[in-house]
N, C-alpha and C. Protein backbone atom coordinates (compact mmCIF):
# COMPACT_ATOMS: atom_id res chain seq x y z
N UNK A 1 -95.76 54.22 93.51
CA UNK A 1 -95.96 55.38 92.67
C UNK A 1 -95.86 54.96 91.21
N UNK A 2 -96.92 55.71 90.30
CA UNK A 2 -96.77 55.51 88.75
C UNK A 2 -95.90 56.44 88.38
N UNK A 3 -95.06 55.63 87.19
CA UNK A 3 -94.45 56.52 86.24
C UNK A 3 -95.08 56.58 85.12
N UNK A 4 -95.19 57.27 84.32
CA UNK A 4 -95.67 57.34 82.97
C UNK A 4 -94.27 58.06 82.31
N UNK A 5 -94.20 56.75 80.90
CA UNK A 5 -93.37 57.36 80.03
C UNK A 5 -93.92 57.83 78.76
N UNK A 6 -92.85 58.20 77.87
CA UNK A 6 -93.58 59.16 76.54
C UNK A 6 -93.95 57.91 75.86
N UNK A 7 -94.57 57.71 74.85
CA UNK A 7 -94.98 56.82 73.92
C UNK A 7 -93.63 56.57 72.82
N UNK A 8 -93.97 54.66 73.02
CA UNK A 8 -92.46 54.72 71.85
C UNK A 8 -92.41 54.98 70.58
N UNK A 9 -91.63 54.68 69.94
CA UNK A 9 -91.55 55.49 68.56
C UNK A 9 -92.37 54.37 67.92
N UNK A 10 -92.42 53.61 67.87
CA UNK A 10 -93.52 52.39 67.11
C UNK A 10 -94.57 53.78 67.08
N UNK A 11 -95.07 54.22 67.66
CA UNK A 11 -96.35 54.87 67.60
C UNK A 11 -96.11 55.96 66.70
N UNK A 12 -96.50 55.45 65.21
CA UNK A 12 -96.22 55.89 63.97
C UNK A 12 -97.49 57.86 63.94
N UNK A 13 -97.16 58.53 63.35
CA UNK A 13 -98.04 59.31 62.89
C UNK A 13 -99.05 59.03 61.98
N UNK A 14 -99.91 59.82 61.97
CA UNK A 14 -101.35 59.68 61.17
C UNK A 14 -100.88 59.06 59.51
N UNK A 15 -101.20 57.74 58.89
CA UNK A 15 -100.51 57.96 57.68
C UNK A 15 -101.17 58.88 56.58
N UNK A 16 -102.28 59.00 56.96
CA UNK A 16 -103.00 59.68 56.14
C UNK A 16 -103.19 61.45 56.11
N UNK A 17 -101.90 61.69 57.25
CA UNK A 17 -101.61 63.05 57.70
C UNK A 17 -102.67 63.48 58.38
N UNK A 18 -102.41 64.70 59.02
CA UNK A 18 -102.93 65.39 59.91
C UNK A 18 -104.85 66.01 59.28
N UNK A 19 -104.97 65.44 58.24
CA UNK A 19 -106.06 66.12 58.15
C UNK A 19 -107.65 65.62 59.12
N UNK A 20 -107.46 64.21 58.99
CA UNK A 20 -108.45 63.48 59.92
C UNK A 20 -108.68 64.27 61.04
N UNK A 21 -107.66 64.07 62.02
CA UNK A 21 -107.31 64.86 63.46
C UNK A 21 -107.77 66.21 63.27
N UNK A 22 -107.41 66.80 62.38
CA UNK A 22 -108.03 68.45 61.74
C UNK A 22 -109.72 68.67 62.27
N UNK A 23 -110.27 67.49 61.31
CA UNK A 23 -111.66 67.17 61.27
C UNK A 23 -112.43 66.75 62.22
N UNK A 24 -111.57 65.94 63.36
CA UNK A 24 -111.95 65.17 64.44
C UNK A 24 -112.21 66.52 65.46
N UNK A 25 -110.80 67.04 65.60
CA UNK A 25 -111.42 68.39 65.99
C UNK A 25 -112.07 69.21 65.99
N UNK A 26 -112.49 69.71 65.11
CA UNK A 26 -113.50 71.15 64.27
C UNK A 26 -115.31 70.32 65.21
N UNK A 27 -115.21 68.68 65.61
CA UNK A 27 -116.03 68.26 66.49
C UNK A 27 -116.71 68.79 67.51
N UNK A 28 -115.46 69.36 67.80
CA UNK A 28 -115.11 69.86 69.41
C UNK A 28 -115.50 71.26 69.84
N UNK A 29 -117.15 71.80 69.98
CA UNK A 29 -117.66 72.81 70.15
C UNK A 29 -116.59 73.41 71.08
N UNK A 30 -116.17 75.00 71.09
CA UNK A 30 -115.46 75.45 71.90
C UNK A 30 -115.79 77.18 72.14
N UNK A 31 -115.68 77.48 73.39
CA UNK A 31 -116.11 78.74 73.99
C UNK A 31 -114.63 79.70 72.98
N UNK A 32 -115.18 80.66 72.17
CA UNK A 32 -114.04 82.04 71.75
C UNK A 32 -113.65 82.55 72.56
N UNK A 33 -112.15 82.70 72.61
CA UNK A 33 -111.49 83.76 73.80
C UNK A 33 -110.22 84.39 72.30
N UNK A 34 -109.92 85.55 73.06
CA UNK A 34 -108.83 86.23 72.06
C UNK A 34 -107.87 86.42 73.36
N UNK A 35 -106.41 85.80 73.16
CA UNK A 35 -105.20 85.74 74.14
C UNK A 35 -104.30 87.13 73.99
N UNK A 36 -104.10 87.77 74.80
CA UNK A 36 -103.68 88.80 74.32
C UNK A 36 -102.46 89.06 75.58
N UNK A 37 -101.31 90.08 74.64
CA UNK A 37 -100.75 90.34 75.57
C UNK A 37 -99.67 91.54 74.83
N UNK A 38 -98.53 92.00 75.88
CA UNK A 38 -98.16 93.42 75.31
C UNK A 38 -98.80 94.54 75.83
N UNK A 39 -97.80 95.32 75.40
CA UNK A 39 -98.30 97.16 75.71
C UNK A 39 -97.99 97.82 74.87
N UNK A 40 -99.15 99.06 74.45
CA UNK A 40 -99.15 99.96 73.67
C UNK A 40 -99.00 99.36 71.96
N UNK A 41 -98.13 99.83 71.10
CA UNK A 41 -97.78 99.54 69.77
C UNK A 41 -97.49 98.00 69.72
N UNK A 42 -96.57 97.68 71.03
CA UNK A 42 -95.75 96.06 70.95
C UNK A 42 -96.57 95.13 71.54
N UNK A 43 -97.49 94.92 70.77
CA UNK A 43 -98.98 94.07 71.33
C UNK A 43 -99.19 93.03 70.49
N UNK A 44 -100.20 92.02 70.67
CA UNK A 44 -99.94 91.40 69.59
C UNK A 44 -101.29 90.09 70.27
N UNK A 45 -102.00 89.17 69.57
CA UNK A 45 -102.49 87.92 70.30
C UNK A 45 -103.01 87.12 69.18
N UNK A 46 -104.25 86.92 69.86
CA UNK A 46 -104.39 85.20 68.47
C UNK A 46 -106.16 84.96 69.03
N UNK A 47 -106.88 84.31 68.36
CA UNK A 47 -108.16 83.90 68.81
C UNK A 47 -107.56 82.53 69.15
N UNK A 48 -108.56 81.98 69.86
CA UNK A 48 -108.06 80.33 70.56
C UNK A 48 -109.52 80.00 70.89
N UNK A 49 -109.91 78.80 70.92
CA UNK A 49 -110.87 77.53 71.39
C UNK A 49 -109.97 76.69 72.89
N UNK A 50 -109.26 77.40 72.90
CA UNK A 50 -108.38 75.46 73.34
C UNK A 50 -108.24 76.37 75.44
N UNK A 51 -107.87 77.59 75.67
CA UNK A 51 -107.79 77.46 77.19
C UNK A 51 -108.69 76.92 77.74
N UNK A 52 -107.98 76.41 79.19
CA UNK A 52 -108.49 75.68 79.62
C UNK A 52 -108.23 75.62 81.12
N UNK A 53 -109.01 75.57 82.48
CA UNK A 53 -108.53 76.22 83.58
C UNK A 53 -107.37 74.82 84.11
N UNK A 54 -106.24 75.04 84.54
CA UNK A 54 -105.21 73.91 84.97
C UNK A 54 -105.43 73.76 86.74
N UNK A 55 -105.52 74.56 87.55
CA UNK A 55 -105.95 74.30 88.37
C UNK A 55 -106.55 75.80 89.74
N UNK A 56 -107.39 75.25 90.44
CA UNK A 56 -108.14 76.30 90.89
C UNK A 56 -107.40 76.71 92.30
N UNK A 57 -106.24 75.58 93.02
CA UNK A 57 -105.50 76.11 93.81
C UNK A 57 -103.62 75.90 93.86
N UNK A 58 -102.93 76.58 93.09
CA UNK A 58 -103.41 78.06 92.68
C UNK A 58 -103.99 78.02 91.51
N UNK A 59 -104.90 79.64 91.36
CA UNK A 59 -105.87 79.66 90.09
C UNK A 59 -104.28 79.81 88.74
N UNK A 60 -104.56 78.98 87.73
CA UNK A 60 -103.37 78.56 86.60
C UNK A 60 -104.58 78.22 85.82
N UNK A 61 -103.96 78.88 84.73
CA UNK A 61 -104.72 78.63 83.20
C UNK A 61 -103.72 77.89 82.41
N UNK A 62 -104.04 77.21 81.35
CA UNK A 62 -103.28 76.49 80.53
C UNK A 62 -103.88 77.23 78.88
N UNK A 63 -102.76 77.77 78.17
CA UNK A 63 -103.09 77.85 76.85
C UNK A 63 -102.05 77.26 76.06
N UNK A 64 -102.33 76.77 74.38
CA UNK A 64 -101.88 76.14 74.45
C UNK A 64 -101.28 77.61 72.58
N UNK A 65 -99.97 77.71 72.10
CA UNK A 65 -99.78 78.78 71.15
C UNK A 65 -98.67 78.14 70.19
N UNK A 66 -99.26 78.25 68.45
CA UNK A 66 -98.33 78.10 67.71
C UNK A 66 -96.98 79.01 68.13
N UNK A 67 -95.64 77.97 68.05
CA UNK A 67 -94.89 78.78 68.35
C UNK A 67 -94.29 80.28 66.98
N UNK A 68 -94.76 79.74 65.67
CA UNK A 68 -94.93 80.20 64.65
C UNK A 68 -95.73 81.59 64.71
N UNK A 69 -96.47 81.64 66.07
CA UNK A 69 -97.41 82.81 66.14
C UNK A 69 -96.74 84.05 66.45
N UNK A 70 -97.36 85.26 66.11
CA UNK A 70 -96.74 86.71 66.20
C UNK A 70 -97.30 86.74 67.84
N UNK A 71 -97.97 86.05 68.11
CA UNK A 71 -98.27 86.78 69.77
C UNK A 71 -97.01 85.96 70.72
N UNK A 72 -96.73 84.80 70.24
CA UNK A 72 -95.80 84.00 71.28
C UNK A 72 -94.20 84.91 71.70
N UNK A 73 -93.95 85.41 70.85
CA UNK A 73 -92.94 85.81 71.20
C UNK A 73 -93.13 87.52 72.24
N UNK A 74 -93.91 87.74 72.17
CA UNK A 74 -94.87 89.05 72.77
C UNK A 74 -95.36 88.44 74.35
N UNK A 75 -95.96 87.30 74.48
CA UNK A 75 -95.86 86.70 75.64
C UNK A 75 -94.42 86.38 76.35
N UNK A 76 -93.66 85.75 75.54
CA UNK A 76 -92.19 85.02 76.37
C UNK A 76 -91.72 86.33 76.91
N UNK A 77 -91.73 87.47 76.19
CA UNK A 77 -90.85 88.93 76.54
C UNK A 77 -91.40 89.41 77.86
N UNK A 78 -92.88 90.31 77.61
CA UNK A 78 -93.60 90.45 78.59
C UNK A 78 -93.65 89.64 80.10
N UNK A 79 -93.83 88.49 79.63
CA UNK A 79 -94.44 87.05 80.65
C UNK A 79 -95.58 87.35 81.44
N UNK A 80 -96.70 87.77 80.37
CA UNK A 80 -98.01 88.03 80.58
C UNK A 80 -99.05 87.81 79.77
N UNK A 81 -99.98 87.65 79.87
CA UNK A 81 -101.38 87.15 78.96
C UNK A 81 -102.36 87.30 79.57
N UNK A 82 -103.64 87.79 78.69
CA UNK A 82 -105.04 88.10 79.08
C UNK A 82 -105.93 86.56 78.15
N UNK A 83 -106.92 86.12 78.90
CA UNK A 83 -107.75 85.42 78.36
C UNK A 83 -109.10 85.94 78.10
N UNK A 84 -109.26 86.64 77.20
CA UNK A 84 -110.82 87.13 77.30
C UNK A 84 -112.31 86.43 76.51
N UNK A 85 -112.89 86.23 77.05
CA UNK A 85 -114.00 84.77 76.50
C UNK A 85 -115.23 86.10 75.74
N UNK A 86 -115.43 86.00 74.31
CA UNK A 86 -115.71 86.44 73.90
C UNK A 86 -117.36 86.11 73.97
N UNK A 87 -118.16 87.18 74.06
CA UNK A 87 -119.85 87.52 74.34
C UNK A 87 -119.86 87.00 72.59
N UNK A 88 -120.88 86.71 72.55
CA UNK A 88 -121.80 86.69 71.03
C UNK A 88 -121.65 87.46 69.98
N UNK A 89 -121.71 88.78 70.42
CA UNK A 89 -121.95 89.96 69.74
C UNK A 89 -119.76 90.69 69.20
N UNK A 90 -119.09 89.75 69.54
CA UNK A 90 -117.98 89.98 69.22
C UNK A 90 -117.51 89.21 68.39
N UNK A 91 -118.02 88.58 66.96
CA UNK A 91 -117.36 87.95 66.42
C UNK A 91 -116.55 88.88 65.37
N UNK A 92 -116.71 90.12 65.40
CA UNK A 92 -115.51 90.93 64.84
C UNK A 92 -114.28 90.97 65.32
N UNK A 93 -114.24 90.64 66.91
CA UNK A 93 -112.96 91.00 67.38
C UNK A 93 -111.79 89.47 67.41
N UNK A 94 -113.25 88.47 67.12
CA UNK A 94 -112.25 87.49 66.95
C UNK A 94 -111.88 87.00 65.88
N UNK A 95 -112.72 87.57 64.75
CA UNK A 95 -111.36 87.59 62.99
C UNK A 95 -111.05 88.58 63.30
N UNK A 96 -110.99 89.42 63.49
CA UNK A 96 -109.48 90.51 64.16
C UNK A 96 -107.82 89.53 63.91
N UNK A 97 -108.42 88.81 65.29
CA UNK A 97 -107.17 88.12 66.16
C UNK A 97 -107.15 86.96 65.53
N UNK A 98 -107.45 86.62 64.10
CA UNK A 98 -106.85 85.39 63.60
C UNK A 98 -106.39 85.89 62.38
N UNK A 99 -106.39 87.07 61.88
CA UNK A 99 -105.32 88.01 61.18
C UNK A 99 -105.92 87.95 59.97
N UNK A 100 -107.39 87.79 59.92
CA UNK A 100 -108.30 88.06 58.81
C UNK A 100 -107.70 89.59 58.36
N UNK A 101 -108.36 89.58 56.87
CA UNK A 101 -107.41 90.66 56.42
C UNK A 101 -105.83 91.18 56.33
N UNK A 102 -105.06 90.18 57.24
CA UNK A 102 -103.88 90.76 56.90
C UNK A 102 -103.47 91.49 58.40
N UNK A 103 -104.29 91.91 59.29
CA UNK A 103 -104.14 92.32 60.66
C UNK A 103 -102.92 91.26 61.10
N UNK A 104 -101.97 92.76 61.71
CA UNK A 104 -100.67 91.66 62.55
C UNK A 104 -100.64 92.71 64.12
N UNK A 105 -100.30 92.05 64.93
CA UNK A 105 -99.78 92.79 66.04
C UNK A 105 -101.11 93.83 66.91
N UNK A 106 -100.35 95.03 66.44
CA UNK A 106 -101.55 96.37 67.18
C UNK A 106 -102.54 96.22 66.64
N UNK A 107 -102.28 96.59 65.06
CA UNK A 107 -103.57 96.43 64.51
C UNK A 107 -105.14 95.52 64.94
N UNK A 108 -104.77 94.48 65.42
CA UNK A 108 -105.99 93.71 65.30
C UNK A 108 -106.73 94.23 66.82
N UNK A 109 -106.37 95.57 67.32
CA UNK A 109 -106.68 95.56 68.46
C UNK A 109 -108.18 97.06 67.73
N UNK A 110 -107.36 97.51 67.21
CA UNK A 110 -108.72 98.27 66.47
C UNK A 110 -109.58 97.94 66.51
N UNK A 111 -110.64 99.04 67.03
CA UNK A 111 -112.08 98.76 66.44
C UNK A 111 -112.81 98.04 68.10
N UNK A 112 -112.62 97.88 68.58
CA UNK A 112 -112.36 97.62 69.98
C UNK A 112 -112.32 98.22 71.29
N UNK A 113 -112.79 98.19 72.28
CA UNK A 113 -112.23 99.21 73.56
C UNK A 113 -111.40 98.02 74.70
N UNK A 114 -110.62 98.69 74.95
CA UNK A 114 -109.25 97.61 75.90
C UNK A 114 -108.85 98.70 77.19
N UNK A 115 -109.14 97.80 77.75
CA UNK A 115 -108.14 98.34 79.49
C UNK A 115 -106.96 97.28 79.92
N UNK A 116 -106.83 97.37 81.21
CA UNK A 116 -106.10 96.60 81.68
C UNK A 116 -106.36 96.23 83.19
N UNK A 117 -105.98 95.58 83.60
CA UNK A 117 -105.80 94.82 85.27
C UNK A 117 -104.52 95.26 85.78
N UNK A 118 -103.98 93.94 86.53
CA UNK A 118 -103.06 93.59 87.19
C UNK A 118 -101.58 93.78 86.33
N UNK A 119 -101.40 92.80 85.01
CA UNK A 119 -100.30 92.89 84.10
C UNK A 119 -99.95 93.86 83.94
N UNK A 120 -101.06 94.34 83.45
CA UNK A 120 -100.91 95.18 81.85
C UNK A 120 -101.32 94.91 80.70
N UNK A 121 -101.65 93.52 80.28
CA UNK A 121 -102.07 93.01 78.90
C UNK A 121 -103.09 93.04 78.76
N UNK A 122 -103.59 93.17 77.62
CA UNK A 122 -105.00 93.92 77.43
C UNK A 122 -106.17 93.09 77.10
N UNK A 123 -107.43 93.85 78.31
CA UNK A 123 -108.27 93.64 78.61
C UNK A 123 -110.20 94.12 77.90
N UNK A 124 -110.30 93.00 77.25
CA UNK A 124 -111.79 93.86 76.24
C UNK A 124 -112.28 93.70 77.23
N UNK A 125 -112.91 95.36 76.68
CA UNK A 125 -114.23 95.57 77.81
C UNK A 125 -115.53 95.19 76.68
N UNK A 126 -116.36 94.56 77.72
CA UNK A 126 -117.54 94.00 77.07
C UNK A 126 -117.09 92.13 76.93
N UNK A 127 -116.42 91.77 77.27
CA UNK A 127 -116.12 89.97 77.26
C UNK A 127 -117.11 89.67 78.28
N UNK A 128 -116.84 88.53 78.45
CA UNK A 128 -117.71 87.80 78.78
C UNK A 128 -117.17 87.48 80.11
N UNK A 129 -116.05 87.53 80.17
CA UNK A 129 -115.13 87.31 81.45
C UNK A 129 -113.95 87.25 80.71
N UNK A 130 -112.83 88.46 81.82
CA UNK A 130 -111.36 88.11 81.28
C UNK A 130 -110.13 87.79 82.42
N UNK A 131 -109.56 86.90 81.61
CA UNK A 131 -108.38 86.40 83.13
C UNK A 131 -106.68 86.78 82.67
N UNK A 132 -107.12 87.34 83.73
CA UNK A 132 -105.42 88.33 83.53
C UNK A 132 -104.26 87.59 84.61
N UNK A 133 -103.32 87.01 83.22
CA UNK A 133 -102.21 86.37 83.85
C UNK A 133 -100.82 85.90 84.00
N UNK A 134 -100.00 86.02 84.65
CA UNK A 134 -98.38 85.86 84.46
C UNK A 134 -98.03 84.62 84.29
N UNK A 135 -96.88 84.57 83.28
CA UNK A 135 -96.54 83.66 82.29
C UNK A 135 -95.78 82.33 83.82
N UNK A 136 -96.00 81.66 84.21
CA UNK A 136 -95.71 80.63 84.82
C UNK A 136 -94.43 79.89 84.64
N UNK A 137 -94.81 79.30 83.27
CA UNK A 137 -93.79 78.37 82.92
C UNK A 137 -94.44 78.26 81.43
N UNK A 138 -93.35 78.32 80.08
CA UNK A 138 -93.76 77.61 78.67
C UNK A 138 -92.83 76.32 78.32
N UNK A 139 -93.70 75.54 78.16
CA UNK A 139 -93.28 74.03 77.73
C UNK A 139 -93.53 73.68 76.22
N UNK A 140 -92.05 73.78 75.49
CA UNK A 140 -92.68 73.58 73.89
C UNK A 140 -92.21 71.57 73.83
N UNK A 141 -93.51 71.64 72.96
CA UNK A 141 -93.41 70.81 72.52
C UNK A 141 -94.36 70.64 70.91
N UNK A 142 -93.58 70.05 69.92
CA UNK A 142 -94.01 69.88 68.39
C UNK A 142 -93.91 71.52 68.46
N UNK A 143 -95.17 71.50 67.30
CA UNK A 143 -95.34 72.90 67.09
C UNK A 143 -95.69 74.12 67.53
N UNK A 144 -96.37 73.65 68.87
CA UNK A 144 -96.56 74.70 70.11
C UNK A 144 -95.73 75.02 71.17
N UNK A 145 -96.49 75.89 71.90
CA UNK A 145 -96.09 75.71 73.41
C UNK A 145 -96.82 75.65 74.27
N UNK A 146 -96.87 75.41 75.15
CA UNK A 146 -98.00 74.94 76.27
C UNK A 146 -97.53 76.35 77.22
N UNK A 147 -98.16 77.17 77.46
CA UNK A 147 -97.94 78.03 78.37
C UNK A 147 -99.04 78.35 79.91
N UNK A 148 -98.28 78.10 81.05
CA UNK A 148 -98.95 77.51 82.44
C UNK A 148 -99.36 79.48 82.87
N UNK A 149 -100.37 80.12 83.13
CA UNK A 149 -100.40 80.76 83.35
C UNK A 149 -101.00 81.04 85.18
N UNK A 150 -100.49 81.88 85.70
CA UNK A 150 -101.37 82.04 87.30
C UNK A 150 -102.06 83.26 87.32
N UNK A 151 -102.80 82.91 87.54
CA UNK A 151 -104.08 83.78 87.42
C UNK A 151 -103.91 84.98 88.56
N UNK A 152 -103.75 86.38 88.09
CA UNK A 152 -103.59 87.48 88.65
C UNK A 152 -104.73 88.46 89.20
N UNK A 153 -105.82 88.53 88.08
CA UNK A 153 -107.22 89.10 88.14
C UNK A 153 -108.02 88.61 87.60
N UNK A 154 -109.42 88.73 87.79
CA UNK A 154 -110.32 88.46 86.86
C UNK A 154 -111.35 89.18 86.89
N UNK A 155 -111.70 89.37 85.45
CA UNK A 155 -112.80 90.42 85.75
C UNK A 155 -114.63 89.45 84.93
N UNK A 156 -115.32 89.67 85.70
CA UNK A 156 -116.45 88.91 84.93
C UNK A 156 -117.51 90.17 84.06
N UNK A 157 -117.71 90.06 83.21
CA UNK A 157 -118.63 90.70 82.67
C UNK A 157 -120.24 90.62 82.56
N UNK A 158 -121.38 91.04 81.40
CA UNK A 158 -122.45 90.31 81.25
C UNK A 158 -122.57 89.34 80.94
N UNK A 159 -123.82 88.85 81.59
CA UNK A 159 -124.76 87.43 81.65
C UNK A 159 -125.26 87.35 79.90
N UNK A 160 -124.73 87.26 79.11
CA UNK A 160 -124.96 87.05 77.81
C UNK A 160 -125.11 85.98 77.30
N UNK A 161 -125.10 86.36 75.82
CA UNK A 161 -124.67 84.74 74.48
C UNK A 161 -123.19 84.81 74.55
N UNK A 162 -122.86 83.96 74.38
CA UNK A 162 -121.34 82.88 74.45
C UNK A 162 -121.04 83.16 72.91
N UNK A 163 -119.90 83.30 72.40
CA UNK A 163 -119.36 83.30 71.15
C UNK A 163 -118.77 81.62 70.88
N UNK A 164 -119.09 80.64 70.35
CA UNK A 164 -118.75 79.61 70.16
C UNK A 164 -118.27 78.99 68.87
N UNK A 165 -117.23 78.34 68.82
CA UNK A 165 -116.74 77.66 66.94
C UNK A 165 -116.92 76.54 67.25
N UNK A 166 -117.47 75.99 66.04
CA UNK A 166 -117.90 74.70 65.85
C UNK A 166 -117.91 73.80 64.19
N UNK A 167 -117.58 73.17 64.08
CA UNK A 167 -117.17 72.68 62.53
C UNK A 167 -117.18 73.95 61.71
N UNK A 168 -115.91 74.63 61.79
CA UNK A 168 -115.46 75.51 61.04
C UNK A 168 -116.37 77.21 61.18
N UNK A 169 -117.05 77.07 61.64
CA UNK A 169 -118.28 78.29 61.88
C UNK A 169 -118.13 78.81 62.73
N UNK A 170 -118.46 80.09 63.09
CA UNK A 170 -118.62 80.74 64.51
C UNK A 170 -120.81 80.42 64.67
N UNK A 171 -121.02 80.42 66.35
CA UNK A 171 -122.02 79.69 66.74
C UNK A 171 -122.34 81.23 67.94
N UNK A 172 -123.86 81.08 68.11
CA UNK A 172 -123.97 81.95 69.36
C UNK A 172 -124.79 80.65 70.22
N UNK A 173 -124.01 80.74 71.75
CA UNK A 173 -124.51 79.77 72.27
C UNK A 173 -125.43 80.83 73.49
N UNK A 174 -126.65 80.58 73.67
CA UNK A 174 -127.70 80.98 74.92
C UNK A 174 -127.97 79.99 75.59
N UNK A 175 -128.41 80.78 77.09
CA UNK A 175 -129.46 80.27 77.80
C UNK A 175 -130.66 80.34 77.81
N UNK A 176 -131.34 79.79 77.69
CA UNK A 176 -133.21 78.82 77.21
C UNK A 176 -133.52 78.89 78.76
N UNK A 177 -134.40 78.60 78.84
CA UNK A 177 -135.61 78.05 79.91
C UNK A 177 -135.36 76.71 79.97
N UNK A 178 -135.38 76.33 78.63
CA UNK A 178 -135.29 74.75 78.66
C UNK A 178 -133.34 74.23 78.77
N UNK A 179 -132.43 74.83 78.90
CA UNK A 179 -131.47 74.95 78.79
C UNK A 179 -130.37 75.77 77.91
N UNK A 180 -129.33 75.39 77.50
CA UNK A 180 -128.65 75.72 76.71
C UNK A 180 -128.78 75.26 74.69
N UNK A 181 -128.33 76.31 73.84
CA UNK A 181 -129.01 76.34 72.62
C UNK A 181 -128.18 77.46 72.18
N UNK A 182 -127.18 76.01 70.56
CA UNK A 182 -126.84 77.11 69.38
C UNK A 182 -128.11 77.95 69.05
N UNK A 183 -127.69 78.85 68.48
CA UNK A 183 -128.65 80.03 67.65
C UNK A 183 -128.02 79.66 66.60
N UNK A 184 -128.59 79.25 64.81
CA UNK A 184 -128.13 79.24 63.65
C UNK A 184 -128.06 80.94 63.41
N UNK A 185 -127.06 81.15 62.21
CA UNK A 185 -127.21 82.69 61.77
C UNK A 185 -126.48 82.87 61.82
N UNK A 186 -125.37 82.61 62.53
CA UNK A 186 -124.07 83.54 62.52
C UNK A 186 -123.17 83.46 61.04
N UNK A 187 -122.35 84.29 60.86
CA UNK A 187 -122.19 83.67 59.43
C UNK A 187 -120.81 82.55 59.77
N UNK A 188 -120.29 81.96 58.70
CA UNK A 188 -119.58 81.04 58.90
C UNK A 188 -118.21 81.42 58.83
N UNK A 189 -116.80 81.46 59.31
CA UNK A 189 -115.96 81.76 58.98
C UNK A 189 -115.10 81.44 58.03
């Protein structure tokens, strides 16, 4: 059997700080989802690029949340979260949920229509698909936390455009004939 250990401390940080890694990322085309969780007034979430499915038996999502964030502590309480993968036509709801304007908590839920599943944590209607799920296990580490979610419901929506970020921009991603294809236009964030 392998063990794997942590990396030793020789393994210095970026000297040139975190901005490279910043940049290396923003690389990294990624599907919009807004994480949400809470009830009623005590609500709260975040836009994210980064979930990611952990495994399909059992169904477990992996997200990954500044612990600095107003939604993390709204998840640990609850021990619930919605993943909703945002359609094209929602890039309002996801500067909402990165607190454009000053939006904290309920607020960013405005403007919006929300149900619910299984939890309770809230569910946009009109996504693209949303996965409704109980908090598993959170593993902090640095400035996040890694939170293991098991997948409770899911609801799929329309066959649409994909809401996508990509070097700093929001992107609409379609299906072609000839395949898949950014659409330029969207404006940039």
């Amino acid at each position: 059997m392998n063990a794997f250990s942590p990396l030793p401390l020789a393994a210095k940080a970026l000297e040139a700080g975190t901005a490279p890694f910043r940049d290396a990322m923003r690389q990294l085309a990624g599907g919009v989802c807004v994480i949400t969780a809470g009830i009623g007034e005590d609500r709260s979430g975040l836009t994210a690029t980064s979930p990611t499915s952990l495994s399909m038996d059992p169904p477990t999502i992996l997200v990954s949340i500044n612990r600095a964030s107003s939604a993390f502590p709204v998840i640990a309480s609850y021990r619930h979260f919605a993943v909703n993968l945002l359609a094209a036509d929602q890039q309002a709801v996801a500067e909402s949920f990165t607190g454009k304007g000053g939006l904290r908590g309920a607020q960013r839920y405005r403007g919006a229509e929300w149900t619910t599943l299984q939890t309770s944590a809230p569910i946009l209607e009109g996504a693209l698909a949303a996965v409704d799920c109980e908090v598993e296990e959170l593993i902090e580490r640095h400035s996040h936390v890694i939170v293991l979610g098991r997948v409770v419901a899911v609801r799929s929506g329309a066959k649409t455009s994909a809401l996508v970020y990509w070097h700093g921009g929001y992107d609409r991603l379609e299906a072609t004939p000839a395949g898949l294809s950014l659409a330029a236009g969207l404006a940039a964030y």
